[in-house]
N, C-alpha and C. Protein backbone atom coordinates (compact mmCIF):
# COMPACT_ATOMS: atom_id res chain seq x y z
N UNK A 1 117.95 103.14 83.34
CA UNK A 1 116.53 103.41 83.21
C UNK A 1 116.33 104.33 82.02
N UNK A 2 115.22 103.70 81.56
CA UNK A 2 115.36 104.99 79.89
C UNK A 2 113.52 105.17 80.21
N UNK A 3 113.39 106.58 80.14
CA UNK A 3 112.31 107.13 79.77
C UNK A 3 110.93 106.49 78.56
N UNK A 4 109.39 106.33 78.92
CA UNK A 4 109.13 106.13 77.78
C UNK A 4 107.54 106.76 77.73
N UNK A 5 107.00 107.12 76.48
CA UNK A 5 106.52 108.43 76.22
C UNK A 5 104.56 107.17 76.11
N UNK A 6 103.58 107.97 76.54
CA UNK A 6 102.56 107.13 76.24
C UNK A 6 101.46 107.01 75.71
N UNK A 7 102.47 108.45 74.02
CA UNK A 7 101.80 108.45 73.17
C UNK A 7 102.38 107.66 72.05
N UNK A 8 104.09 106.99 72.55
CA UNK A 8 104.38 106.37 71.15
C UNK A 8 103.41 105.18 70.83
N UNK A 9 103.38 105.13 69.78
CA UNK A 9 103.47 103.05 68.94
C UNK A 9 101.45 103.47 68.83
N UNK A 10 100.89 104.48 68.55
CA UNK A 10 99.74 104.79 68.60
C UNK A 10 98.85 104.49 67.20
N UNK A 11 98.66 103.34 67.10
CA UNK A 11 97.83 103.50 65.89
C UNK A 11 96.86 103.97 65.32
N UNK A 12 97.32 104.20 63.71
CA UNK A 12 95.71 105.37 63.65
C UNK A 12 94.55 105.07 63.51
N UNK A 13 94.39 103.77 63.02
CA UNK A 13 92.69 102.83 62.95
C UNK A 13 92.90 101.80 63.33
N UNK A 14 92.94 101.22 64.56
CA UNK A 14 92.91 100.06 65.05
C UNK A 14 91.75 99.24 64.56
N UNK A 15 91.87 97.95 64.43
CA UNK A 15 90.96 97.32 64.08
C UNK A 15 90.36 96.48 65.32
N UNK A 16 90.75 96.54 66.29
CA UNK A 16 90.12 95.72 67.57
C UNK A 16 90.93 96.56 68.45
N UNK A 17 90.42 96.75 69.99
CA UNK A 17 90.71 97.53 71.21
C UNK A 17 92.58 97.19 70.83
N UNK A 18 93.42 97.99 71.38
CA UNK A 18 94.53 97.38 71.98
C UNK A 18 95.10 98.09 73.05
N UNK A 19 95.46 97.11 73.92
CA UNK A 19 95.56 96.96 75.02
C UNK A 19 97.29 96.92 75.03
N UNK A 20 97.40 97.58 76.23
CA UNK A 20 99.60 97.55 76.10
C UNK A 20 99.83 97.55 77.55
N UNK A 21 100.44 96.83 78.00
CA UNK A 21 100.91 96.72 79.48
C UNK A 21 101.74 97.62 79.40
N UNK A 22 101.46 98.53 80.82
CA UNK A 22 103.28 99.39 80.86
C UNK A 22 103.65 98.39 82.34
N UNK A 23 103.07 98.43 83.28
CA UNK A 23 103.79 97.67 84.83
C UNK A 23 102.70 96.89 84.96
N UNK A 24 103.57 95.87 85.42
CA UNK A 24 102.49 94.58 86.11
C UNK A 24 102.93 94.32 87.38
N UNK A 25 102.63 94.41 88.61
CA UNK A 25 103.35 93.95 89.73
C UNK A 25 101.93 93.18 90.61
N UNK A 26 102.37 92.21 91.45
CA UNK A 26 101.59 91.85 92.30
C UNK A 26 100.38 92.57 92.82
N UNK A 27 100.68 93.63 93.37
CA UNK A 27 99.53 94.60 93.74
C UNK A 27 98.85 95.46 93.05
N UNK A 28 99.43 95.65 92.03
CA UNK A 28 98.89 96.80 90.91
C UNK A 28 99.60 96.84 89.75
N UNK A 29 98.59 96.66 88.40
CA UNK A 29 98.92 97.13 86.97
C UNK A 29 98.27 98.27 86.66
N UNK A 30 98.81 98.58 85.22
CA UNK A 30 99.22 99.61 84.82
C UNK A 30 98.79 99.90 83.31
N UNK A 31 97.72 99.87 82.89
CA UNK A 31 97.36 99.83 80.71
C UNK A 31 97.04 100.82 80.18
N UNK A 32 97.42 101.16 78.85
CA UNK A 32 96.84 101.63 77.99
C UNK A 32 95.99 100.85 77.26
N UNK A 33 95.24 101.94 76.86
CA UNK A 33 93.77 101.24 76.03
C UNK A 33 93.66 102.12 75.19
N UNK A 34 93.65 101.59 73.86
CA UNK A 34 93.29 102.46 72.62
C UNK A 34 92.26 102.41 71.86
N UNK A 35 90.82 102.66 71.81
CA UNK A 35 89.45 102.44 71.55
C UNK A 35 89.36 103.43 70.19
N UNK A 36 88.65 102.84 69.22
CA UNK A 36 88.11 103.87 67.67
C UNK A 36 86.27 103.10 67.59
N UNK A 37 85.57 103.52 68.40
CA UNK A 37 84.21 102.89 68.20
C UNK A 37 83.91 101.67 68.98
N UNK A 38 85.22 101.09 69.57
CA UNK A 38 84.92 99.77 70.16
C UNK A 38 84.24 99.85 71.37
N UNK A 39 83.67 99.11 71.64
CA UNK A 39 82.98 98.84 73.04
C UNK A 39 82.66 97.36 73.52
N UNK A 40 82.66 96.64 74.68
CA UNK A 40 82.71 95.67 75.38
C UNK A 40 81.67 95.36 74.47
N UNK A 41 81.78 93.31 74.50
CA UNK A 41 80.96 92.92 74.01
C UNK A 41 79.54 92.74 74.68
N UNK A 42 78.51 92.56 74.01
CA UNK A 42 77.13 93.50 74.28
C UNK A 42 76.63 92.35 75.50
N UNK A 43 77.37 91.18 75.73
CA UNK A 43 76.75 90.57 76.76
C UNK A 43 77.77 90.26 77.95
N UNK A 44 78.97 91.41 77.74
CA UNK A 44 80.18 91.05 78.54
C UNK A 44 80.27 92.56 79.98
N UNK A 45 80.35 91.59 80.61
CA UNK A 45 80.53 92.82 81.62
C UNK A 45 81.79 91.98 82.53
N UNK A 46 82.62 93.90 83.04
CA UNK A 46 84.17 93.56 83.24
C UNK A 46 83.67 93.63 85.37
N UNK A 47 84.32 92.49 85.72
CA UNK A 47 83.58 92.54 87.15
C UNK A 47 84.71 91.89 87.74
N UNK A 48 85.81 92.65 88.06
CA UNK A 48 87.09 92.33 88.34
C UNK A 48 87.65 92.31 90.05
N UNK A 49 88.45 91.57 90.20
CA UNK A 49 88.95 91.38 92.03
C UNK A 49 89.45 92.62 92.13
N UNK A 50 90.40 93.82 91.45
CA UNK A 50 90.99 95.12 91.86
C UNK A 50 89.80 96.04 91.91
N UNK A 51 90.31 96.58 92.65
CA UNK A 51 90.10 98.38 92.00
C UNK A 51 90.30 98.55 90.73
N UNK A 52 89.54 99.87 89.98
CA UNK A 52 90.21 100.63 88.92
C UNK A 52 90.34 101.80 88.79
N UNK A 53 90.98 102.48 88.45
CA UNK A 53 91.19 104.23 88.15
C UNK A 53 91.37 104.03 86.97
N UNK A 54 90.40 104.90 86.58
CA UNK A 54 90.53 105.48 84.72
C UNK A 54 90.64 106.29 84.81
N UNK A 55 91.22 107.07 83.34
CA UNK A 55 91.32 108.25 82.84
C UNK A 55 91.06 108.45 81.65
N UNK A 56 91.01 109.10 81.27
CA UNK A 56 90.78 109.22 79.65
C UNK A 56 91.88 110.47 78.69
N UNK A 57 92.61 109.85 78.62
CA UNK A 57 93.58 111.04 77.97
C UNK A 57 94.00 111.70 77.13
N UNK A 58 93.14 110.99 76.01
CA UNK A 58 92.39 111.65 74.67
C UNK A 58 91.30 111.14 74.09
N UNK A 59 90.20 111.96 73.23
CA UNK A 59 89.39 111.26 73.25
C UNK A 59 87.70 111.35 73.95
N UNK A 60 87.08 110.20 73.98
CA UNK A 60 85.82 110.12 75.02
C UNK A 60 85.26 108.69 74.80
N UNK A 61 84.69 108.43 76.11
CA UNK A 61 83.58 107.28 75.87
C UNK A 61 83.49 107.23 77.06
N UNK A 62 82.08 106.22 77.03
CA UNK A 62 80.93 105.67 77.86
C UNK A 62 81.08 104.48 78.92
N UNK A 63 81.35 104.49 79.83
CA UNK A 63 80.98 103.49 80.91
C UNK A 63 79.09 103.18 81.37
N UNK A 64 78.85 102.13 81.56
CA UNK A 64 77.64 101.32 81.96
C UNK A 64 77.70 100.66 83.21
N UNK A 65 76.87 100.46 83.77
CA UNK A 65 77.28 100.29 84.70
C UNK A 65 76.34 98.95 85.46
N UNK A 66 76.00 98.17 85.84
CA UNK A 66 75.27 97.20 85.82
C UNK A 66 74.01 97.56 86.73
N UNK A 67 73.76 98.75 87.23
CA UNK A 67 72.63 99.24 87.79
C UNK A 67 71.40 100.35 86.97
N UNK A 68 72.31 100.68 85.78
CA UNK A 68 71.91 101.23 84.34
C UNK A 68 72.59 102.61 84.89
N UNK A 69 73.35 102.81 85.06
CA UNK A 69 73.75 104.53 85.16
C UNK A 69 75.01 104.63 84.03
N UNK A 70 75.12 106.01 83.72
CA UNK A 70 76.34 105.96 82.64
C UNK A 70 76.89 107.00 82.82
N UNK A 71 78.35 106.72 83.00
CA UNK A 71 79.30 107.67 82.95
C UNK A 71 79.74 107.89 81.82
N UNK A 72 79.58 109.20 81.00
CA UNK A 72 80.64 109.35 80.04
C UNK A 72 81.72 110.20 80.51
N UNK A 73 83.25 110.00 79.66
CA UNK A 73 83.95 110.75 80.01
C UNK A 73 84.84 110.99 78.97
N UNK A 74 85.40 112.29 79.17
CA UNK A 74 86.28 112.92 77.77
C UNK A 74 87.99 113.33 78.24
N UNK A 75 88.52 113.37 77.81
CA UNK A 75 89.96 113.95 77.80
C UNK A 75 89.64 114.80 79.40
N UNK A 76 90.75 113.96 80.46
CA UNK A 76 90.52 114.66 81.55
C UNK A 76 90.08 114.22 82.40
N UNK A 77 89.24 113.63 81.97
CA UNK A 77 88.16 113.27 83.35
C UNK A 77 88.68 111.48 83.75
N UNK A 78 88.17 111.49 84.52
CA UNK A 78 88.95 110.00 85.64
C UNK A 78 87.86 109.83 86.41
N UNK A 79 87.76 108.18 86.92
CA UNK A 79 86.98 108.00 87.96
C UNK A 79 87.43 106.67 88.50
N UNK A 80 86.93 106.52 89.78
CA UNK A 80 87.43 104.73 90.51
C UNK A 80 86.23 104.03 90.67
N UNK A 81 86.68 103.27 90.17
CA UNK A 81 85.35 101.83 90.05
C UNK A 81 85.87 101.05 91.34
N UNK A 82 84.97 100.73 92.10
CA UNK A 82 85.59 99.81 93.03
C UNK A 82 85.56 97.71 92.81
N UNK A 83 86.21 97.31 92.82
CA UNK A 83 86.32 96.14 92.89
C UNK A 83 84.87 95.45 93.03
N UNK A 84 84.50 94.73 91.82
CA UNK A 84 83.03 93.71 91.53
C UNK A 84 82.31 94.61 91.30
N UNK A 85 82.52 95.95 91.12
CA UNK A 85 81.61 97.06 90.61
C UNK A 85 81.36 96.82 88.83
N UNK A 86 80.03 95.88 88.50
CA UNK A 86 80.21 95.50 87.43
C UNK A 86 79.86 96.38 86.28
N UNK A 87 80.62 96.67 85.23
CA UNK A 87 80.61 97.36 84.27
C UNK A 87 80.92 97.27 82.93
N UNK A 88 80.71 97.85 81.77
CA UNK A 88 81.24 97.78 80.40
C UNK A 88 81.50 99.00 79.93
N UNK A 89 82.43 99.09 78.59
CA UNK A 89 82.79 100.16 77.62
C UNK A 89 81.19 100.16 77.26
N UNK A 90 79.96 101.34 77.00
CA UNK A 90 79.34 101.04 76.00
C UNK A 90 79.34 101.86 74.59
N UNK A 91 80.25 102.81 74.58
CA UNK A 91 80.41 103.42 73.81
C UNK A 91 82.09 104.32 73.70
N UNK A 92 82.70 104.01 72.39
CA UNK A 92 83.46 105.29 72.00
C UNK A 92 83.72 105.59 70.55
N UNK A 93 84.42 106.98 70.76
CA UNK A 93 83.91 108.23 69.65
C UNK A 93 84.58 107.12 68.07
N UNK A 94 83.80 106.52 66.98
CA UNK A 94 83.99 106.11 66.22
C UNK A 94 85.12 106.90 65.32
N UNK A 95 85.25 108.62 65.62
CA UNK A 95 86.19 109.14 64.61
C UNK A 95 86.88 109.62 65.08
N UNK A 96 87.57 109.20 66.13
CA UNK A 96 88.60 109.56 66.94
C UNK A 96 89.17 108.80 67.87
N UNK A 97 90.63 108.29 67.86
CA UNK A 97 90.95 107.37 69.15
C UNK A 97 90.70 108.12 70.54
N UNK A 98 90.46 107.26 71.58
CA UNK A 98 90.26 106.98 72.48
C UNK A 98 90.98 106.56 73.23
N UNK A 99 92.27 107.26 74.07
CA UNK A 99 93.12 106.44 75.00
C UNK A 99 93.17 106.56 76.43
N UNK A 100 92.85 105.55 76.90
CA UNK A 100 92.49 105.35 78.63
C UNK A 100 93.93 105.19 78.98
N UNK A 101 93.95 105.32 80.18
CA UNK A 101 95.18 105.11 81.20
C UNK A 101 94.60 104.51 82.74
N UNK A 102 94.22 103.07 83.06
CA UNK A 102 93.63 102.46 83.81
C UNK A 102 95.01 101.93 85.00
N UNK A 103 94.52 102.08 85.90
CA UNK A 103 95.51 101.70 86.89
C UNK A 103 94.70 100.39 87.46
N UNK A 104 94.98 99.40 88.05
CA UNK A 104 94.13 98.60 88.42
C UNK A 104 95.12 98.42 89.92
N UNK A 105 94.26 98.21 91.08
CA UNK A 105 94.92 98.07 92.72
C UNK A 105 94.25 97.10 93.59
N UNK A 106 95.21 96.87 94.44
CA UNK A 106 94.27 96.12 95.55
C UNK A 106 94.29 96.99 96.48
C-alpha cells in the first residue's frame, strides 16, 4: 500500500472542471474536483441516486439549489445533499482554484 497526497497532479489554470477518481466501490465513491470560475451548465442540474458530502478544501463556491436557496462555501465548510436533492455549481472564485472533496453514498 503506498500513501497518496490530494494535493498532487494540481493544475494551475484548468481549462474545464477536472474531475479525478480516488475510490469507486459499489456503495460509495470518492472525487476530487478542481473548479477556476467553472460552474454547471446553466440548464444542467446534478439530481443524482446517492447521497453527497462536500467539502471544500481550498478555495470557495456556490451551490443552487432547485428551490432557489444558495449555499456558498469556502475552505472548510462541508455539507450533505441528500439523494434527488436537485442542484448545481453556480458559481466559483475565477482567481483561485477551487478543490472539493465529494464523497458520494448510498
Amino acid at each position: 500500500m503506498k500513501p497518496a497526497n490530494i494535493y498532487d497532479s494540481i493544475p494551475k489554470n484548468p481549462e474545464a472542471e477536472v474531475l479525478d477518481s480516488i475510490i469507486s466501490t459499489p456503495g460509495a465513491r470518492i472525487e476530487r474536483i478542481i473548479s477556476k470560475g467553472h460552474t454547471s451548465p446553466e440548464n444542467g442540474w446534478y439530481d443524482q441516486e446517492e447521497n453527497e458530502w462536500v467539502m471544500v478544501l481550498e478555495g470557495s463556491g456556490s451551490l443552487t439549489f432547485e428551490d432557489g436557496s444558495v449555499v456558498s462555501l469556502s475552505k472548510g465548510d462541508h455539507i450533505n445533499i441528500p439523494a434527488h436533492c436537485r442542484h448545481r455549481v453556480s458559481w466559483t472564485d475565477p482567481d483561485q482554484l477551487t478543490i472539493w472533496l465529494t464523497v458520494f453514498y448510498r
